[in-house]
Protein backbone atom coordinates (compact mmCIF):
# COMPACT_ATOMS: atom_id res chain seq x y z
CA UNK A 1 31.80 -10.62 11.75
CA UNK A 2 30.17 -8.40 9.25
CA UNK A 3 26.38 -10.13 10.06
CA UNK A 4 27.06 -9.21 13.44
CA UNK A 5 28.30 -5.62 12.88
CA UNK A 6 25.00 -5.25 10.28
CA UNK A 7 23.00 -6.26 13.36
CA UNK A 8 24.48 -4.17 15.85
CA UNK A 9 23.82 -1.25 13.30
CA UNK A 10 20.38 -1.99 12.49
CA UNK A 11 19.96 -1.95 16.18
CA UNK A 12 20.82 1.48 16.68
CA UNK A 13 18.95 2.57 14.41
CA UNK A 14 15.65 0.89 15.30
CA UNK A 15 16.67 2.65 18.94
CA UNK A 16 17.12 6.19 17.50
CA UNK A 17 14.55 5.78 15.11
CA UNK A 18 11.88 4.92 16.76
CA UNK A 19 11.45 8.09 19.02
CA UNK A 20 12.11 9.99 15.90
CA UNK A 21 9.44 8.17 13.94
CA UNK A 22 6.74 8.94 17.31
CA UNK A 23 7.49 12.46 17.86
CA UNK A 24 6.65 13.16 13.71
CA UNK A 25 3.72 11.38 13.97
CA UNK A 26 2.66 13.40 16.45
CA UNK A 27 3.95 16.81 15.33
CA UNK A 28 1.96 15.91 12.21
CA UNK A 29 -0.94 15.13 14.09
CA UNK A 30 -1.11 18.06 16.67
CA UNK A 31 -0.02 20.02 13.66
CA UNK A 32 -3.24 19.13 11.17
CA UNK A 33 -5.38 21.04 13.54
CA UNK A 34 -3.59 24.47 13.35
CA UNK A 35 -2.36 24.49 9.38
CA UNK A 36 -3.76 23.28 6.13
CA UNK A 37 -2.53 23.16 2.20
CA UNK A 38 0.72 23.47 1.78
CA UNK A 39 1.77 24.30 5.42
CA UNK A 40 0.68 20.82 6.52
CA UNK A 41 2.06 18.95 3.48
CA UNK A 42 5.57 20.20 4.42
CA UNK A 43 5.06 18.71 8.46
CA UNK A 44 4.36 15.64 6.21
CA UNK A 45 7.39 15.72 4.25
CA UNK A 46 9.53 17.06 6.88
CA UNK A 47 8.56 14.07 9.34
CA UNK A 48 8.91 11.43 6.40
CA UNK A 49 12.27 12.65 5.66
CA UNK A 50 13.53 13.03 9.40
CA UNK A 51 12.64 9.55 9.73
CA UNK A 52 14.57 8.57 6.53
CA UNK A 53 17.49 10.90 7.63
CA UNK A 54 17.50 8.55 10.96
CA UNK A 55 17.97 5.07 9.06
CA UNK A 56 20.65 6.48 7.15
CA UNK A 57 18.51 6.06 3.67
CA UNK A 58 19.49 8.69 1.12
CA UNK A 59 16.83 9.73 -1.77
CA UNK A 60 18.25 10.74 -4.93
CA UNK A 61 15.51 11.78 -6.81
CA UNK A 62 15.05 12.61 -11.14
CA UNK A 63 12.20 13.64 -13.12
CA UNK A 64 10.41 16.15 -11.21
CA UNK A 65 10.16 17.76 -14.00
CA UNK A 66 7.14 14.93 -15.31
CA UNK A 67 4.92 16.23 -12.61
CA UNK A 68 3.24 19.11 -13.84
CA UNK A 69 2.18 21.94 -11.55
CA UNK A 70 -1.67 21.81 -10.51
CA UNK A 71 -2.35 18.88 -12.07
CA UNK A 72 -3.49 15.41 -10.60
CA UNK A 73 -2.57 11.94 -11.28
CA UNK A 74 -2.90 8.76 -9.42
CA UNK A 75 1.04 8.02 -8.66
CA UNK A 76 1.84 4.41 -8.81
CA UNK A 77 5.14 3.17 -7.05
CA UNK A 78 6.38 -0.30 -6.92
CA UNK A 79 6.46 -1.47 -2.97
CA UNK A 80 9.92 -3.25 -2.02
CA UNK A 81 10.04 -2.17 2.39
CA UNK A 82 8.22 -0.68 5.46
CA UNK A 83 9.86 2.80 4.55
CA UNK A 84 7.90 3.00 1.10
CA UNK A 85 5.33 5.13 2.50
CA UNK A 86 8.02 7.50 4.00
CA UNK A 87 9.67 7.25 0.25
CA UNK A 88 7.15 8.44 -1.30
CA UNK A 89 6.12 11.46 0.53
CA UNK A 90 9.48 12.81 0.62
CA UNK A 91 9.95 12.16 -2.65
CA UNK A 92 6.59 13.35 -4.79
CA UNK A 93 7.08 16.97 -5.44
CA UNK A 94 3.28 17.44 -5.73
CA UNK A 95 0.85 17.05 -2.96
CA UNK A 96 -1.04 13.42 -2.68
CA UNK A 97 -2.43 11.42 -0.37
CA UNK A 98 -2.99 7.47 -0.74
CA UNK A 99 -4.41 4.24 0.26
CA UNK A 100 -2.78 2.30 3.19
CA UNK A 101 -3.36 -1.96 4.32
CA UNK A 102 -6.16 -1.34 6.98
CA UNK A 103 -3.69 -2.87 9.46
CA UNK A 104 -2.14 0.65 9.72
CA UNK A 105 -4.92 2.63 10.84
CA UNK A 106 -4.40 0.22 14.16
CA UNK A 107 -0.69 0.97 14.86
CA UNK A 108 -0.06 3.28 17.72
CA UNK A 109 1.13 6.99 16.98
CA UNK A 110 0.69 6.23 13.55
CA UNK A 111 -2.66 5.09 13.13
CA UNK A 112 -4.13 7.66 13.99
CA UNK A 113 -2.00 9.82 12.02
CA UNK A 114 -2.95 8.74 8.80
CA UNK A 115 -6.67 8.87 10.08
CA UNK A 116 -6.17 12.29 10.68
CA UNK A 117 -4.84 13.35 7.47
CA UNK A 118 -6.82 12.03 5.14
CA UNK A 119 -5.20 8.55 4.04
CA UNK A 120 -7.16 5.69 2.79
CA UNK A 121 -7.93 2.16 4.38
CA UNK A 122 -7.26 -1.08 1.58
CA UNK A 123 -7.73 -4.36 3.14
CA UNK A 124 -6.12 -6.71 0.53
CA UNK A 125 -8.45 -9.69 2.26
CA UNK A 126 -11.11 -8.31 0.71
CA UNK A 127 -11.32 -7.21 -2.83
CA UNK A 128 -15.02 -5.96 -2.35
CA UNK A 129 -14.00 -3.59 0.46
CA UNK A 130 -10.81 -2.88 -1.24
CA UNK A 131 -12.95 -1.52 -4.33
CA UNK A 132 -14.89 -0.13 -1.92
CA UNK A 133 -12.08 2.45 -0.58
CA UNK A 134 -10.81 3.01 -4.14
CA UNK A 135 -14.34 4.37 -5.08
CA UNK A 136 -14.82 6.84 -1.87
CA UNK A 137 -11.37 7.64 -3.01
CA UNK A 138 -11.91 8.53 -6.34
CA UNK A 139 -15.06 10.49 -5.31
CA UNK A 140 -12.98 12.24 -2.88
CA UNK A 141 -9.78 12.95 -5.64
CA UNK A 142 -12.43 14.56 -7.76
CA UNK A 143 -13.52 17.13 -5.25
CA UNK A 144 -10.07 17.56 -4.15
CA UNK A 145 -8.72 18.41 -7.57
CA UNK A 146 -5.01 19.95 -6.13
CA UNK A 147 -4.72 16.19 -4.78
CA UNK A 148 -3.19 13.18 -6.19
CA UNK A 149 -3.38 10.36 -5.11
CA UNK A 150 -0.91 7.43 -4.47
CA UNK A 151 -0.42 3.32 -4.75
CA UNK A 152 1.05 0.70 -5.07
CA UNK A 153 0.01 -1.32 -7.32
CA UNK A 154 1.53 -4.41 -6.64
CA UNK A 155 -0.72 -4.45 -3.36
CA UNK A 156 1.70 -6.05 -1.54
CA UNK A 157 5.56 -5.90 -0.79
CA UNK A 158 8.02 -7.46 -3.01
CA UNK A 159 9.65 -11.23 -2.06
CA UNK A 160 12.72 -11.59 -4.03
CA UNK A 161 13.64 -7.62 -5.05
CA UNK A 162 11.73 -8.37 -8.42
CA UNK A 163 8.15 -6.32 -9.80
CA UNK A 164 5.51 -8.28 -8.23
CA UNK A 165 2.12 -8.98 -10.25
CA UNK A 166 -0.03 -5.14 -10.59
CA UNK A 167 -3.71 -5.40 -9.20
CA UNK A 168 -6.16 -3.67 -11.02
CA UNK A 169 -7.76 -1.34 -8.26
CA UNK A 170 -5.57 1.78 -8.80
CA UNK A 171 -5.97 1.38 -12.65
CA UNK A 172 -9.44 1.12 -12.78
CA UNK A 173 -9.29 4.05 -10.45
CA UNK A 174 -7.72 5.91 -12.67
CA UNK A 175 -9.97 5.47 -15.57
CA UNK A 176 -13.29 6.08 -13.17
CA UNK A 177 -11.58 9.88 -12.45
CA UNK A 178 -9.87 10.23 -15.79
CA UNK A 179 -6.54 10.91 -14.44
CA UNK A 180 -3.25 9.87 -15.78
CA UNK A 181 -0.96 7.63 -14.21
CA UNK A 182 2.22 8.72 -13.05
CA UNK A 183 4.97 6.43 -12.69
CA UNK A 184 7.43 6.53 -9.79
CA UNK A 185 9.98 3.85 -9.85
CA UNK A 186 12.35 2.85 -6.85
CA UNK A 187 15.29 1.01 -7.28
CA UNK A 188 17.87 0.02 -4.24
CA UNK A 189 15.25 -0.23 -1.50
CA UNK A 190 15.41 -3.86 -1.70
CA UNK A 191 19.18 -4.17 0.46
CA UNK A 192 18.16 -1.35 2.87
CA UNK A 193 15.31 -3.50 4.19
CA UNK A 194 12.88 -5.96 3.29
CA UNK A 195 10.06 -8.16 3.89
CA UNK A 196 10.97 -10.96 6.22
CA UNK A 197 13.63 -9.51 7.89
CA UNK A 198 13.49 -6.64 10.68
CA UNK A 199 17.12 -5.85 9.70
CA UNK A 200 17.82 -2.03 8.13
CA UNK A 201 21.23 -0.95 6.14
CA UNK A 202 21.82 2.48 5.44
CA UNK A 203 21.82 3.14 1.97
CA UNK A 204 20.52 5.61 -0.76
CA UNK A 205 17.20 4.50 -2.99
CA UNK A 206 16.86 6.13 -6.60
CA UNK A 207 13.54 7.54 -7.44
CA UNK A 208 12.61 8.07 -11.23
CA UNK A 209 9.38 9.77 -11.49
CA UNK A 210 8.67 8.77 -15.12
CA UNK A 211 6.40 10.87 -17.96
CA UNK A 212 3.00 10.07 -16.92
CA UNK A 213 1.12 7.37 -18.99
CA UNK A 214 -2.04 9.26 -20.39
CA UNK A 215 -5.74 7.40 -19.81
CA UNK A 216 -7.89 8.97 -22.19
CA UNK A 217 -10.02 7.34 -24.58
CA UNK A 218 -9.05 4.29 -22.88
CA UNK A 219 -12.21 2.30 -21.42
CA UNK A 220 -12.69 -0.17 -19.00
CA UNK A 221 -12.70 -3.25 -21.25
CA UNK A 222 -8.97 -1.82 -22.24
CA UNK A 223 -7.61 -1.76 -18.48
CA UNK A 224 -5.30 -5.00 -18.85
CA UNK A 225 -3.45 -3.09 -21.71
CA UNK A 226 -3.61 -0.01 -19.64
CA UNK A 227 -1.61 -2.36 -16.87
CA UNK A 228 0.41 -3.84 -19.43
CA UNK A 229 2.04 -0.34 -20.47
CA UNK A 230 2.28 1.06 -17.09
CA UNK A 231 4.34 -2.24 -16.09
CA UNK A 232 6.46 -1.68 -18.86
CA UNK A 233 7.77 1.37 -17.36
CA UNK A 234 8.75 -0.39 -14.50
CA UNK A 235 10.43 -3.17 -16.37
CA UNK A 236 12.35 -1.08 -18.06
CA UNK A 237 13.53 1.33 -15.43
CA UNK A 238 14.07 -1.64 -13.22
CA UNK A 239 15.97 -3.69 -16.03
CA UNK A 240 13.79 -6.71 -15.85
């Protein structure tokens, strides 16, 4: 009986949140040609949030106080759901923007959304392409410098709830612009939905944006310990 009530549930919500989910991407994008800075950024995390609000997934959010104003980081967060990207936005204080699979950019409403803004295209299939992005990325954090920028390091979502192996794209990124690494760790999304299933249960994800792990003096050759201690932070905050 409970399965079936969990299904009827999730089924309401995919019905009320799917509208909800079109109509932000498209306030977003009709928006992104009449405001900029920080005007824009809050259609962003307005839509993100109404879309959250929707699925019944609460964000209870510490350690804003780690992100420091007007500076930049690349902001790595572990990838458990579809809703991550949503996550995210509405919960980084600062402003970013972030690579996304290529698939994406193809998805009606919101393809062209992400296009619009500014996000950047990672095919996983393809590490040269993928290094590719991460490099017109880092060019474009540098002249950008009130940008972070965001991923997920893991490249891929999560199969069984636990920290999934961390690619070293965003790292190496890191070290090419000299940023530090800021570590935003997510714990709960794995019940509310997951890969393999299409089914979503209301719930509330904690977000601990964690002190951010600094990069310099730290050179290329070094970027496997550089993973090592960023993973840590997960672990730990995780309790693995």
């Amino acid at each position: 009986m409970r399965t079936i009530l969990d299904r009827l549930r999730s089924l309401l919500i995919w019905i009320v949140a799917l509208p909800v989910f079109v109509i932000a991407c498209i306030v977003v994008w009709l928006g992104s040609y009449v405001v900029r800075g920080r005007a824009l950024e809050g259609l962003i995390k307005g839509g993100c949030r109404s879309v959250l609000f929707v699925c019944g997934i609460r964000l209870r959010v510490s350690g804003r106080e780690n992100v420091l104003p007007g500076r930049q980081y690349v902001v790595m967060m572990n990838h458990v759901n579809i809703f991550d990207p949503f996550v995210f936005y509405a919960a980084f204080p600062g402003i970013a923007r972030g690579a996304e699979e290529e698939s994406h950019f193809r998805w009606p409403f919101y393809g062209g959304t992400i296009r619009r803004i500014g996000m950047f295209p990672i095919d996983r299939k393809n590490t040269e392409r993928a290094v590719e992005s991460l490099r017109r990325a880092a060019a474009w954090v540098r002249e950008w410098p009130g940008f972070s920028f965001g991923i997920m390091p893991e490249g891929g979502r999560t199969l069984d709830g636990r920290l999934g192996p961390f690619k070293r794209g965003g790292f190496l990124m890191a070290l090419e612009t000299g940023l530090d690494i800021l570590p935003m760790v997510q714990s709960g999304a794995y019940r509310i939905n997951h890969k393999g299933t299409r089914l979503i249960r209301p719930g509330k994800v904690d977000i601990a944006v964690e002190p951010a792990v600094p990069t310099a003096g730290i050179g290329k050759e070094d970027v496997e310990e550089l993973i090592g201690r960023v993973r840590r932070v997960f672990l730990d905050r995780l309790g693995e």
